[in-house]
PDB file of N, CA and C in Angstrom:
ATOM      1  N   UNK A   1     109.037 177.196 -93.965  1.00  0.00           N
ATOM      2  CA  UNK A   1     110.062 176.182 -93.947  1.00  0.00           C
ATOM      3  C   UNK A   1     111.404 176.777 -93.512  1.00  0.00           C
ATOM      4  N   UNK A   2     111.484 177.682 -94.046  1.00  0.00           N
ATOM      5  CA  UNK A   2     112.994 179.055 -93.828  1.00  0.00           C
ATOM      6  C   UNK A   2     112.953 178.678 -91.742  1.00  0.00           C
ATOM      7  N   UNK A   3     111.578 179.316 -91.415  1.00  0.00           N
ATOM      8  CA  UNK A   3     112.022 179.571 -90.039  1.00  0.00           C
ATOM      9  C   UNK A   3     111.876 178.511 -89.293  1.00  0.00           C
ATOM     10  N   UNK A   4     111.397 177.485 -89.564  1.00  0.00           N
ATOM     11  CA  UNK A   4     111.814 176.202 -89.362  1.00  0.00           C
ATOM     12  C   UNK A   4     113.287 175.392 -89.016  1.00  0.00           C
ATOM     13  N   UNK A   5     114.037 175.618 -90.288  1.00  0.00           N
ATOM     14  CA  UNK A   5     115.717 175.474 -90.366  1.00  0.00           C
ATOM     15  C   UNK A   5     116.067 175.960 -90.000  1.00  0.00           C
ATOM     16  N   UNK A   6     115.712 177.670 -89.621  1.00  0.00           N
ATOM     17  CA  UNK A   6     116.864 178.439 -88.710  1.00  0.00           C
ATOM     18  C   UNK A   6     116.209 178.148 -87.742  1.00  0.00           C
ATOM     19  N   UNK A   7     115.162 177.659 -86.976  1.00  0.00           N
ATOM     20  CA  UNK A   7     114.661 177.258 -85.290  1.00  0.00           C
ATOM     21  C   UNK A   7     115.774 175.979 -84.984  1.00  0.00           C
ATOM     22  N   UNK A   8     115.716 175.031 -86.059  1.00  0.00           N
ATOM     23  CA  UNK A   8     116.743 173.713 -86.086  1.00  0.00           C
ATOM     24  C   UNK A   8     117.824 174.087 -85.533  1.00  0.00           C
ATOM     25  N   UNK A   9     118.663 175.203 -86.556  1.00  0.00           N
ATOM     26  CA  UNK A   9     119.838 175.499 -86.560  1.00  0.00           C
ATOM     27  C   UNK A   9     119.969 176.456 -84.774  1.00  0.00           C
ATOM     28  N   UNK A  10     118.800 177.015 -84.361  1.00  0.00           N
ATOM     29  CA  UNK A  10     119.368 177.966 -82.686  1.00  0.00           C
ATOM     30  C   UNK A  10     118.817 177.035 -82.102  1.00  0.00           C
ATOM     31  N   UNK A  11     118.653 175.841 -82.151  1.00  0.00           N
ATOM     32  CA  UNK A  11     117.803 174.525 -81.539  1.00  0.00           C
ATOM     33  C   UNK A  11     119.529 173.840 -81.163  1.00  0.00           C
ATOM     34  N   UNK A  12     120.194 173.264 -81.957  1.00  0.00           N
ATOM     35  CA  UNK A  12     121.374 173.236 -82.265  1.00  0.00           C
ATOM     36  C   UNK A  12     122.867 173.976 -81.324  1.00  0.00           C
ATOM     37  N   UNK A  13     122.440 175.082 -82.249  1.00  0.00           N
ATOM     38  CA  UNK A  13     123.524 176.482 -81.136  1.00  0.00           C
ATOM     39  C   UNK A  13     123.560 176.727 -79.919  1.00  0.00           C
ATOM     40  N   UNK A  14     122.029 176.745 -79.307  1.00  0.00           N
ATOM     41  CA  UNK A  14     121.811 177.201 -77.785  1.00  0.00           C
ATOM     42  C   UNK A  14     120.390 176.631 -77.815  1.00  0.00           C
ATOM     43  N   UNK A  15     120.103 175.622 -77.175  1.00  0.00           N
ATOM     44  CA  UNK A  15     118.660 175.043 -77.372  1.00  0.00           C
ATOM     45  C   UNK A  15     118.131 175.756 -76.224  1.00  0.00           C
ATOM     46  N   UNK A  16     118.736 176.513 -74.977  1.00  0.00           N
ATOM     47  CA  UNK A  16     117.875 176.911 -74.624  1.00  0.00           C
ATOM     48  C   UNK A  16     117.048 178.441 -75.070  1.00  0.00           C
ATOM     49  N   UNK A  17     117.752 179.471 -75.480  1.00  0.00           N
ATOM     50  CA  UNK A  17     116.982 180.102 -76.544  1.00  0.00           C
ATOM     51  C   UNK A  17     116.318 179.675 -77.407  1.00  0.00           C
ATOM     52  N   UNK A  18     116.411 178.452 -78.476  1.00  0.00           N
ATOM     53  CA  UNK A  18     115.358 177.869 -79.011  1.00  0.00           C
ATOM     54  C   UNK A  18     113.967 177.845 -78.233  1.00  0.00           C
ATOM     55  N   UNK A  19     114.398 177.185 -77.618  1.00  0.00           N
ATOM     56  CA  UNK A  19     112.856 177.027 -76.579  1.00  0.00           C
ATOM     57  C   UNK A  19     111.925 177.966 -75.866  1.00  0.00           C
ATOM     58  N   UNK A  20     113.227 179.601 -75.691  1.00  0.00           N
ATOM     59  CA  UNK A  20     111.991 180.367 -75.202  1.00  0.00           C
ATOM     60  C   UNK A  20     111.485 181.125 -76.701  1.00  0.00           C
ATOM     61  N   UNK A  21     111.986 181.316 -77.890  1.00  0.00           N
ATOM     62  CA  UNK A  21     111.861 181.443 -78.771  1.00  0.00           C
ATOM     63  C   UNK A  21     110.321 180.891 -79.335  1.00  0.00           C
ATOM     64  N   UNK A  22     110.578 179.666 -78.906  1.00  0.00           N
ATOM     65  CA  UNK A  22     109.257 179.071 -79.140  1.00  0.00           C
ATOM     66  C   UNK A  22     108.070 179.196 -78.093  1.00  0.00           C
ATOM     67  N   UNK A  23     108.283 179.581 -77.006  1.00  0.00           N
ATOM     68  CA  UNK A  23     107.348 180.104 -76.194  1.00  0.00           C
ATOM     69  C   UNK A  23     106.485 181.307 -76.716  1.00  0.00           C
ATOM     70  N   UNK A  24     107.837 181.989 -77.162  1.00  0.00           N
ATOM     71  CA  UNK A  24     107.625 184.090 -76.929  1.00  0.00           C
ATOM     72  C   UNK A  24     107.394 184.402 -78.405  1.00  0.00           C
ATOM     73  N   UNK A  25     107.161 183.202 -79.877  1.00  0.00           N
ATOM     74  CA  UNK A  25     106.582 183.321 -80.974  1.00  0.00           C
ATOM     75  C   UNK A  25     105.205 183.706 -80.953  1.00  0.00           C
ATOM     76  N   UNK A  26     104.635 182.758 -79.825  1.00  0.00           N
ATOM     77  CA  UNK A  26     102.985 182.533 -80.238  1.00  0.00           C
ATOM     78  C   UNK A  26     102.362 183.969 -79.291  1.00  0.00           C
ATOM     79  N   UNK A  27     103.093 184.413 -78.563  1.00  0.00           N
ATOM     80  CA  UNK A  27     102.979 185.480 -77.693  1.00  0.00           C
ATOM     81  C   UNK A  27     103.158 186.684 -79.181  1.00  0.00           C
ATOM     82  N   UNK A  28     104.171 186.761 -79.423  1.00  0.00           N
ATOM     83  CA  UNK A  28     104.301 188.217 -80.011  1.00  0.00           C
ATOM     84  C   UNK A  28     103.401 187.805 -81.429  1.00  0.00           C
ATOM     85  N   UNK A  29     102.704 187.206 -81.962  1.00  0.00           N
ATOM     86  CA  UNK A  29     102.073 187.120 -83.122  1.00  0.00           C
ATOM     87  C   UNK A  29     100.474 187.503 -82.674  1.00  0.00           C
ATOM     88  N   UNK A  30     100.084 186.907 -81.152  1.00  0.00           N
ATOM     89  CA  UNK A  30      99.286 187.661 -80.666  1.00  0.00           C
ATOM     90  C   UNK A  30      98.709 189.054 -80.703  1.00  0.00           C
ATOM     91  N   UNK A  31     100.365 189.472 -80.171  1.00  0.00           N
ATOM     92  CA  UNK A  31     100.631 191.093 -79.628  1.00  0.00           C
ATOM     93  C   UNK A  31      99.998 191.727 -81.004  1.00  0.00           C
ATOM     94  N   UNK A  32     100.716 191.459 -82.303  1.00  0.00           N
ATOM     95  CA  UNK A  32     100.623 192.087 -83.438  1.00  0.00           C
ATOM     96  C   UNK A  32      99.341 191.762 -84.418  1.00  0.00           C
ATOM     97  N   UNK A  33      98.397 191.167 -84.251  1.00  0.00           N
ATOM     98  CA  UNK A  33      97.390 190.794 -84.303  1.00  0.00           C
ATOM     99  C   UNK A  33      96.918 191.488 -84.954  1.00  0.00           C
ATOM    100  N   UNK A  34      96.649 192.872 -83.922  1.00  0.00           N
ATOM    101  CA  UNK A  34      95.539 193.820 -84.239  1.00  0.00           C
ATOM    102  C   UNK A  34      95.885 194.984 -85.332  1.00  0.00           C
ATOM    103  N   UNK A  35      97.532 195.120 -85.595  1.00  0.00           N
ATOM    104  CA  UNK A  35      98.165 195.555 -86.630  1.00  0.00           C
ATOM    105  C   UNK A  35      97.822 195.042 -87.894  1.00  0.00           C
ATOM    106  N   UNK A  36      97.817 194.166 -87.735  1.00  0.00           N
ATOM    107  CA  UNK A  36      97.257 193.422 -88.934  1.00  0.00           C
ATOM    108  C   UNK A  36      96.165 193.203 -89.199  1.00  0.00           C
ATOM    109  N   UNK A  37      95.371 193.463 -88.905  1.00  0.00           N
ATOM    110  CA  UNK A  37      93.863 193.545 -88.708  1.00  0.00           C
ATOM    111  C   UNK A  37      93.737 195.084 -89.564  1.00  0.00           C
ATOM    112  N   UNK A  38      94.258 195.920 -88.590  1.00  0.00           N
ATOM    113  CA  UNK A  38      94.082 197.464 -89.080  1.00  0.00           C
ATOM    114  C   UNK A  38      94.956 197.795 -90.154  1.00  0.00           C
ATOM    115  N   UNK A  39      95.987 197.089 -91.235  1.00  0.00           N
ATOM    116  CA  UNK A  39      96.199 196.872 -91.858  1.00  0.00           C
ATOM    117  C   UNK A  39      95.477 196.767 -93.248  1.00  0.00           C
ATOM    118  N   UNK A  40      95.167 195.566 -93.062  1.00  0.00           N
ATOM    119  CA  UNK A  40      94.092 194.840 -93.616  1.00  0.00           C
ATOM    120  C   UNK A  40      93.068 196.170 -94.202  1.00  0.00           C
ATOM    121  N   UNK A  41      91.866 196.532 -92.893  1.00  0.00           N
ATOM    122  CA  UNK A  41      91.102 197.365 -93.046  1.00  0.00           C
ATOM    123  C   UNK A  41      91.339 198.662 -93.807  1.00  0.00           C
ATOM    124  N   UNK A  42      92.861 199.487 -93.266  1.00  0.00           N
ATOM    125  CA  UNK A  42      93.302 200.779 -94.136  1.00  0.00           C
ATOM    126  C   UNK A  42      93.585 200.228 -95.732  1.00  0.00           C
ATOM    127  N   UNK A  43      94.293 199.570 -95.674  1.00  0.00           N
ATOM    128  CA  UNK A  43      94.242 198.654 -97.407  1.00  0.00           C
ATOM    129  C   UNK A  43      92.719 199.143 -98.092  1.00  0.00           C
ATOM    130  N   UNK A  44      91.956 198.087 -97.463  1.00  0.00           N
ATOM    131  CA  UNK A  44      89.958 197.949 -98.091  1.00  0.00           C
ATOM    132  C   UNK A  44      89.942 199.942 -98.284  1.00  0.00           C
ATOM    133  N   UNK A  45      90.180 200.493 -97.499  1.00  0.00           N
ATOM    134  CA  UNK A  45      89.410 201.431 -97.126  1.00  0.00           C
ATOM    135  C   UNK A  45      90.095 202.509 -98.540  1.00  0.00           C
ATOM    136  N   UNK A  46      91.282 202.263 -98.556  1.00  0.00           N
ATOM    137  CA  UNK A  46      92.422 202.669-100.001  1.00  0.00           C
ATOM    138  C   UNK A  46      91.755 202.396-101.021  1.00  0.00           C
ATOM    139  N   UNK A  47      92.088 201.345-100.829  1.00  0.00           N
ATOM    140  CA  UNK A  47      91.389 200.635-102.083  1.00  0.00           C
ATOM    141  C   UNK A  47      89.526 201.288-102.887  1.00  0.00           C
ATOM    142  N   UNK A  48      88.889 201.435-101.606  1.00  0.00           N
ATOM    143  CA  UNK A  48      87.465 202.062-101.854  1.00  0.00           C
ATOM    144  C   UNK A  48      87.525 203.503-102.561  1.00  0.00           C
ATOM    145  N   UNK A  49      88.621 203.986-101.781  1.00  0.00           N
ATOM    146  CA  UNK A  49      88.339 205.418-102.378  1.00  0.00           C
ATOM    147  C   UNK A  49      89.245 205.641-103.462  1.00  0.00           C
ATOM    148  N   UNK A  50      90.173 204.533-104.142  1.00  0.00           N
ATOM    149  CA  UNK A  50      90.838 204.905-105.395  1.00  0.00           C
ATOM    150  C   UNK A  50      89.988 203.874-106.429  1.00  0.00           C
ATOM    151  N   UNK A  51      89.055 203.124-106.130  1.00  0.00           N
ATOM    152  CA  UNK A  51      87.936 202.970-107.063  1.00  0.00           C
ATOM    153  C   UNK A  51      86.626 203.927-107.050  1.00  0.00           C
ATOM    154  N   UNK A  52      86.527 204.900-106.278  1.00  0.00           N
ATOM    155  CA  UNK A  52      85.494 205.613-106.265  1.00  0.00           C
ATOM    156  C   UNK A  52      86.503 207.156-107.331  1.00  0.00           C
ATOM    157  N   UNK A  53      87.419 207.373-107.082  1.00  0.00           N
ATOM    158  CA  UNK A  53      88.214 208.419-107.671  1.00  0.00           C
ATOM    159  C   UNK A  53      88.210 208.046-109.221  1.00  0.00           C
ATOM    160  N   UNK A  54      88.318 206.569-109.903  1.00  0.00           N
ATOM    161  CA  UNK A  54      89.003 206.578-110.708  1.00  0.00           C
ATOM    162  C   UNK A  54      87.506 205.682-111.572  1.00  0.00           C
ATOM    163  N   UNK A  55      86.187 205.729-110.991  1.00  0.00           N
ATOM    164  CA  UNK A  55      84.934 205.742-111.506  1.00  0.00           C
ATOM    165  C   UNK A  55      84.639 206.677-112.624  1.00  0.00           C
ATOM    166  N   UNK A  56      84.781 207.827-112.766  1.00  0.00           N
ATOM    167  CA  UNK A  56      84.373 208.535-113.329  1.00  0.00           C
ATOM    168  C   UNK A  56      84.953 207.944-115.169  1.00  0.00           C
ATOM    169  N   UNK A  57      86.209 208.062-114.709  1.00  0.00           N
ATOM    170  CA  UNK A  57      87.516 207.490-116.324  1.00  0.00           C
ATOM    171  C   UNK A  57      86.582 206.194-117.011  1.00  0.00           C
ATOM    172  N   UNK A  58      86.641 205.424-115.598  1.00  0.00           N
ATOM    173  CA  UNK A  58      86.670 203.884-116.274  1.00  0.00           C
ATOM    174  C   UNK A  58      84.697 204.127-116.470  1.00  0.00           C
ATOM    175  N   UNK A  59      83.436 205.292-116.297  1.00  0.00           N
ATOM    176  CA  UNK A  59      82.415 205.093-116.783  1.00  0.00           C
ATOM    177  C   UNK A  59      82.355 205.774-118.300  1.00  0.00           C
ATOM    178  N   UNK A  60      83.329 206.372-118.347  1.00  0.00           N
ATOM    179  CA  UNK A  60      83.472 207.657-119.675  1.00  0.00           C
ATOM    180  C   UNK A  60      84.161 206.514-120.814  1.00  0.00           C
ATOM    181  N   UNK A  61      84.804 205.491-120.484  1.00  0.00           N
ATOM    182  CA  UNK A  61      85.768 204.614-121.382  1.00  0.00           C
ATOM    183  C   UNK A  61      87.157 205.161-121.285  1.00  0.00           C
ATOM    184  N   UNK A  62      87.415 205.166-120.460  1.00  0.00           N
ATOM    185  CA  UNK A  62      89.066 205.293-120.690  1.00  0.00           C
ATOM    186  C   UNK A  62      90.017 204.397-121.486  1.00  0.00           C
ATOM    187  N   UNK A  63      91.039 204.583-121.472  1.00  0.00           N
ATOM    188  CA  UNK A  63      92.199 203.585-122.087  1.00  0.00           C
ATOM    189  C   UNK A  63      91.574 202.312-121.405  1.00  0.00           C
ATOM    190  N   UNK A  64      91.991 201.330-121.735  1.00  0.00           N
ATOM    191  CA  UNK A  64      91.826 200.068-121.051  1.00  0.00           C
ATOM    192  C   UNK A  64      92.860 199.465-121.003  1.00  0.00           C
ATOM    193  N   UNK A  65      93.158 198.623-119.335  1.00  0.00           N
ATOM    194  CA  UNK A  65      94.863 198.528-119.429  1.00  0.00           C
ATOM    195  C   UNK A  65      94.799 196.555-119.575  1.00  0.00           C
ATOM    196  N   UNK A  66      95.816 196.098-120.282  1.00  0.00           N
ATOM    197  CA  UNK A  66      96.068 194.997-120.655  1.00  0.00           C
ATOM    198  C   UNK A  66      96.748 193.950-119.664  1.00  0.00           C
ATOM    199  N   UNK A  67      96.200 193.134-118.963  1.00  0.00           N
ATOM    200  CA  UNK A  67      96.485 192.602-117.868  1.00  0.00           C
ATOM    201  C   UNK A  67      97.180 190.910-118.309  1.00  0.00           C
ATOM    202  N   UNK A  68      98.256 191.139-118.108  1.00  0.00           N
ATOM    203  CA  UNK A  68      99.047 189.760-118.645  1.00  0.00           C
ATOM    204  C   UNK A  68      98.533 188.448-117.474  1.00  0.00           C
TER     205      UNK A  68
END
C-alpha cells in the first residue's frame, strides 16, 4: 500500500517518471528473482545443518526452551 502512495505521489510530481517506473518495476523484480531463490535455498540449507548440529542436545534432553 506504502508503494502505492508514493507511485500516486511521483505520479503527481513528474508522471512521466511514474510511468517508466512502472515499466522498469516488473523488469528489475525479474532481474532479482534468482537472488531470491538462492536466498531462500542458503536459508533451508542453514537451517539443515544447525538442526543436524544441535541433534545431538535436543536427543540427550536438553533444557527445553519456552516458546511464547
Amino acid at each position: 500500500m506504502v508503494k502505492f502512495l508514493l507511485w500516486c505521489i511521483l505520479l503527481v510530481m513528474c508522471w512521466p517518471l511514474a510511468l517508466l517506473a512502472l515499466v522498469i518495476y516488473p523488469i528489475v523484480w525479474l532481474l532479482l528473482l534468482p537472488f531470491r531463490i538462492i536466498g531462500i535455498a542458503v536459508g533451508g540449507v542453514l537451517e539443515l545443518i544447525w538442526a543436524l548440529v544441535t541433534l545431538p542436545a535436543r536427543l540427550l534432553g536438553g533444557p527445553r526452551r519456552v516458546y511464547h
